[in-house]
C-alpha atoms as a PDB file:
ATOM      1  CA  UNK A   1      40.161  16.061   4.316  1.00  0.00           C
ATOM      2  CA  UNK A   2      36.346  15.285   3.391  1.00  0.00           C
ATOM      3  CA  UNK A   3      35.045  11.889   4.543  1.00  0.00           C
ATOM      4  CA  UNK A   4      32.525  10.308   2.278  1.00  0.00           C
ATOM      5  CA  UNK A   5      30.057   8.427   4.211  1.00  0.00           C
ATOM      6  CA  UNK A   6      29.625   4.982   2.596  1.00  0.00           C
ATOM      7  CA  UNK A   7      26.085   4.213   1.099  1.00  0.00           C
ATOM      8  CA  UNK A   8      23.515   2.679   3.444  1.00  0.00           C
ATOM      9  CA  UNK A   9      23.724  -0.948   3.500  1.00  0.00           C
ATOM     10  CA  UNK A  10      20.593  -2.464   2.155  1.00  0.00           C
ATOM     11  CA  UNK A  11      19.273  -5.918   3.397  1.00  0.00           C
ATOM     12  CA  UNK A  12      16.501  -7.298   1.183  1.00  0.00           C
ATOM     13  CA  UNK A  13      14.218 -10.698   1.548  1.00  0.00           C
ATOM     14  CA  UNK A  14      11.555 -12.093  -0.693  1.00  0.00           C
ATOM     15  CA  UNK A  15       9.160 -15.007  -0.628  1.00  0.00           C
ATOM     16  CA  UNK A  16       5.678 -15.659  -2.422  1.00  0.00           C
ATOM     17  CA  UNK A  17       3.349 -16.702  -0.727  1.00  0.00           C
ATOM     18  CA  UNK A  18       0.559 -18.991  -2.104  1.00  0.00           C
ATOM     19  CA  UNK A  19      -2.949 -18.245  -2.082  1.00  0.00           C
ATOM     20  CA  UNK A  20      -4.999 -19.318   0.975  1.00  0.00           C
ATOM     21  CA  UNK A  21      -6.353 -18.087   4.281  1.00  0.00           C
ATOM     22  CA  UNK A  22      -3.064 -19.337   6.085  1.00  0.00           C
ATOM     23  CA  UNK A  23      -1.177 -17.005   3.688  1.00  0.00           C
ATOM     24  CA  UNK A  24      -1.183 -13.960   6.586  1.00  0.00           C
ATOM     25  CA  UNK A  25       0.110 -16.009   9.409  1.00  0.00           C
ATOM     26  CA  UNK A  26       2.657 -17.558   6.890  1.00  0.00           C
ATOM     27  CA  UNK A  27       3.606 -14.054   6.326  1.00  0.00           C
ATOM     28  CA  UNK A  28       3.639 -12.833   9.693  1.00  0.00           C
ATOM     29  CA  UNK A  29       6.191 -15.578  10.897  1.00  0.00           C
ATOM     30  CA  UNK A  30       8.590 -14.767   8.228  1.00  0.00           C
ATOM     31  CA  UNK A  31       8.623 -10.947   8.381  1.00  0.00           C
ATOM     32  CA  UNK A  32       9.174 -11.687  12.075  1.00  0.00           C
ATOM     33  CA  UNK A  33      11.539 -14.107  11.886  1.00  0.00           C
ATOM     34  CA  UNK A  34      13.625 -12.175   9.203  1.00  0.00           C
ATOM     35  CA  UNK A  35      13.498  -8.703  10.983  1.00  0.00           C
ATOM     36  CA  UNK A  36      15.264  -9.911  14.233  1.00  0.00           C
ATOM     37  CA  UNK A  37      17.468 -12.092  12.017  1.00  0.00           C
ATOM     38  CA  UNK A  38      18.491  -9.249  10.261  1.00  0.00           C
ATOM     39  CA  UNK A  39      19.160  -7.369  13.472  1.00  0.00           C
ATOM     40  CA  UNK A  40      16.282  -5.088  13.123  1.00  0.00           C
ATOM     41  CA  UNK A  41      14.024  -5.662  16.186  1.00  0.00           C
ATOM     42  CA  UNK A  42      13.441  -2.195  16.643  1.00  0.00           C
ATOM     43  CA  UNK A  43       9.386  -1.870  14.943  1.00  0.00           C
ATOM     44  CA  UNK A  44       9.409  -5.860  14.158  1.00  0.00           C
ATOM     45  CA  UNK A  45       5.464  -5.630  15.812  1.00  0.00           C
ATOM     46  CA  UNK A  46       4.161  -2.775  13.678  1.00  0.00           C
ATOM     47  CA  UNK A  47       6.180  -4.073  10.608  1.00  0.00           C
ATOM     48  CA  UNK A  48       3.918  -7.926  11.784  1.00  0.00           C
ATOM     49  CA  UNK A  49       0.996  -5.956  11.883  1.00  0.00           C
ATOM     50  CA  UNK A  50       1.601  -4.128   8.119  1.00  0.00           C
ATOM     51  CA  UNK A  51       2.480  -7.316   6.644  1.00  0.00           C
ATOM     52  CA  UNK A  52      -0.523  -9.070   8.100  1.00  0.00           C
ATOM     53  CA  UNK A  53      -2.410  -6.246   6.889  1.00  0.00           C
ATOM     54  CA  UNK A  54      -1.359  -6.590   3.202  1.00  0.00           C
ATOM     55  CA  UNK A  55      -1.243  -9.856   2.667  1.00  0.00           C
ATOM     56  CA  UNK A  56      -4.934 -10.261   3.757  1.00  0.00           C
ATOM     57  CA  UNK A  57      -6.155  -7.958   1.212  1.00  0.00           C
ATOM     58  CA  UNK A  58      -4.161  -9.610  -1.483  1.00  0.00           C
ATOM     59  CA  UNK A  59      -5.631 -12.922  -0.737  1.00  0.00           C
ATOM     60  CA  UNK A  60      -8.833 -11.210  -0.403  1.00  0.00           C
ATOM     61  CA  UNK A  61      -8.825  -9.532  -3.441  1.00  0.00           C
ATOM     62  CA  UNK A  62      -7.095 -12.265  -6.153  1.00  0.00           C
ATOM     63  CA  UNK A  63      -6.951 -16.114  -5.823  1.00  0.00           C
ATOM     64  CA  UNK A  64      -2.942 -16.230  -6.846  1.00  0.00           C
ATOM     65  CA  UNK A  65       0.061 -15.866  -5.737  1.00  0.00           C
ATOM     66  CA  UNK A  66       1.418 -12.651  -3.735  1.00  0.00           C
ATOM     67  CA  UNK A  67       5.111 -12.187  -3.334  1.00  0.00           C
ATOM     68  CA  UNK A  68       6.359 -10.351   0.551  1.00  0.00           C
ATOM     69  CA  UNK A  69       9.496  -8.500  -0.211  1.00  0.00           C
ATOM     70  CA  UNK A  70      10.932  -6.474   2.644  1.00  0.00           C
ATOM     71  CA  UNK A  71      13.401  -3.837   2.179  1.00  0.00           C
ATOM     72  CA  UNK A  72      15.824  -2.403   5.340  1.00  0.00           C
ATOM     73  CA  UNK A  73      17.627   0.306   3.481  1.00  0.00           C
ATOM     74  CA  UNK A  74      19.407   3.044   6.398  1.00  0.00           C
ATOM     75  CA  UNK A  75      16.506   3.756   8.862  1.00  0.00           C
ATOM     76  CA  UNK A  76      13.838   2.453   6.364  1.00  0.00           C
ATOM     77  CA  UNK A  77      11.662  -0.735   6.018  1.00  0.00           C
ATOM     78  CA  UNK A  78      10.040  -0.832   2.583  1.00  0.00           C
ATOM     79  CA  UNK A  79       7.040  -3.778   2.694  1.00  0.00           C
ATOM     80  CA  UNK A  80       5.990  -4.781  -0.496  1.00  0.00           C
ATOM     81  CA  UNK A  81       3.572  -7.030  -1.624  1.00  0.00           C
ATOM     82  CA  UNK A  82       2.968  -7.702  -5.270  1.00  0.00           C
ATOM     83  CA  UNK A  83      -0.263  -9.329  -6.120  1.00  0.00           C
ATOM     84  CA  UNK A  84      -1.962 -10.224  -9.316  1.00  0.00           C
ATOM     85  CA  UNK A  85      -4.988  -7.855  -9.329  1.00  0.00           C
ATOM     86  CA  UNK A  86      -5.336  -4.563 -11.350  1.00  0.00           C
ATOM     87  CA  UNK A  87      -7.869  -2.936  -8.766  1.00  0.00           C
ATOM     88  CA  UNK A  88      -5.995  -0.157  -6.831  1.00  0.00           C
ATOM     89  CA  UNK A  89      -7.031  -0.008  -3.322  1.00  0.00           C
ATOM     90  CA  UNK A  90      -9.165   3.073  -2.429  1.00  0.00           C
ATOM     91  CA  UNK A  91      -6.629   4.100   0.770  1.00  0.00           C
ATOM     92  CA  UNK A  92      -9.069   6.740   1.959  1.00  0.00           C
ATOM     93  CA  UNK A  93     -11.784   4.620   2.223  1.00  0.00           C
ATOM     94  CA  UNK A  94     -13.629   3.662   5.380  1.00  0.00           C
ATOM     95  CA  UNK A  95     -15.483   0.537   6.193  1.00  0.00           C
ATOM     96  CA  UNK A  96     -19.032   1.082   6.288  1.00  0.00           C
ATOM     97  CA  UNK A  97     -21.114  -0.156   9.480  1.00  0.00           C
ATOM     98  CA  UNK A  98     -21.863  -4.020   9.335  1.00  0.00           C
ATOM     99  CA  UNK A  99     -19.166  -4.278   6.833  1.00  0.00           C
ATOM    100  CA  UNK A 100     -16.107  -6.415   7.492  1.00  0.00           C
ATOM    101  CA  UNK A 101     -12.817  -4.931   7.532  1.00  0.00           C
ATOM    102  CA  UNK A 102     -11.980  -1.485   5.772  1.00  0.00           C
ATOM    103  CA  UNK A 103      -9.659  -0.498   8.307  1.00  0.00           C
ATOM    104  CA  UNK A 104      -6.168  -1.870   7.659  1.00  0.00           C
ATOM    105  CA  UNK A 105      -4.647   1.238   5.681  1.00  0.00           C
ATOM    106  CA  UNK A 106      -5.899   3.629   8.700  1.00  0.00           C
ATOM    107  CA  UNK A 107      -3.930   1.388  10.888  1.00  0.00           C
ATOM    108  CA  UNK A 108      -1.228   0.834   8.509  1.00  0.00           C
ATOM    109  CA  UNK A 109      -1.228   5.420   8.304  1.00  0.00           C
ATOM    110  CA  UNK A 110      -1.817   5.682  12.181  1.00  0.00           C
ATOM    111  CA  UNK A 111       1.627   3.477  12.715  1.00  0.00           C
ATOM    112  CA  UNK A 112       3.515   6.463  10.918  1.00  0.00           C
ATOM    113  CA  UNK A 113       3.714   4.479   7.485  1.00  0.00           C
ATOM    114  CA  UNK A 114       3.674   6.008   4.444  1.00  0.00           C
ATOM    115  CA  UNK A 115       1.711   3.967   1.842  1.00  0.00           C
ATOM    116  CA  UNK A 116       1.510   3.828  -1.926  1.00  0.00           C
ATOM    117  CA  UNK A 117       0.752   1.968  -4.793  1.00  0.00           C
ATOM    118  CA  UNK A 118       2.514   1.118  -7.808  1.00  0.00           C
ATOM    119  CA  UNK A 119       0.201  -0.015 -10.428  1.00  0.00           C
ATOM    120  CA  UNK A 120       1.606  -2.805 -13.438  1.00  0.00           C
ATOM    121  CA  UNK A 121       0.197  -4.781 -16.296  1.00  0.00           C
ATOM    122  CA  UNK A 122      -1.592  -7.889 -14.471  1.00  0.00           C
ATOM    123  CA  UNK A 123      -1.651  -6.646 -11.149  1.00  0.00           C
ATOM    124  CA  UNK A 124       0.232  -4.410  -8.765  1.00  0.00           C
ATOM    125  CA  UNK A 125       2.613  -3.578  -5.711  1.00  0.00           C
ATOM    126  CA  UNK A 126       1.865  -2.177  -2.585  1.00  0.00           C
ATOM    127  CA  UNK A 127       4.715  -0.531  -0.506  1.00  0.00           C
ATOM    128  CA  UNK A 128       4.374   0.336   2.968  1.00  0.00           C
ATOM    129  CA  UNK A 129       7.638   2.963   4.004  1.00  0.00           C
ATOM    130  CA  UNK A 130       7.862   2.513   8.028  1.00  0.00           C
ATOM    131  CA  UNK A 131      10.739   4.244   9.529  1.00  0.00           C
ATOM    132  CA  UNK A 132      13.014   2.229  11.777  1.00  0.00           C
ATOM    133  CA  UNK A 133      14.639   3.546  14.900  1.00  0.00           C
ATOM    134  CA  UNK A 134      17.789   4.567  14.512  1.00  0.00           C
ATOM    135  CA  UNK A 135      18.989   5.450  17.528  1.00  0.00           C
END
């Protein structure tokens, strides 16, 4: 008898956030909040610290809108954020001295994320693939 394993359960939340400078910490309280609501403490501060990351470039780099989705799918957390700019982030890029920031995707790599972005007409969509503990 062959037992087919049933398909991972996926668990998905989405909000947009309005532009503004409180837009991270907005962010950051509802990835947190939703991660141990959906059961999922197990990376909830590096999962903070990649949505943090993302949202602040968004609002740095457009004056609209963004929309947060996160994504638990098996051991996977997919962050997303959508934002309404057409420039593609240089990921390989490193801040220059005297220059402020340039160093949230080498955090966002160094945390074991993989990153990539998925251009679209009027803007685009950042994902950010952490894996979850599983055990």
């Amino acid at each position: 008898m062959t037992t087919i394993a049933a398909p991972p359960v996926t668990q998905r939340h989405a909000v947009t956030l309005p532009c503004g400078r409180r837009a991270p910490a907005v962010a950051r309280h509802i990835a947190e909040r939703w991660l141990n609501t959906a059961d999922r403490p197990d990376r909830v501060a590096d999962a903070v610290l990649i949505v943090s990351e993302l949202v602040t470039n968004a609002v740095r780099h457009t004056h609209e809108s963004c929309l947060l989705t996160l994504t638990v799918r098996g051991g996977q957390l997919d962050i997303a954020v959508a934002d309404h700019s057409e420039e593609l982030p240089d990921l390989h890029a490193w801040a220059s001295a005297g220059e402020h920031g340039g160093f949230g995707m080498e955090i966002v790599r160094r945390l074991g994320a993989q990153v990539r972005v998925v251009p679209a007409l009027g803007g685009k969509t950042v994902h950010v693939l952490l894996w979850l503990d599983t055990g």
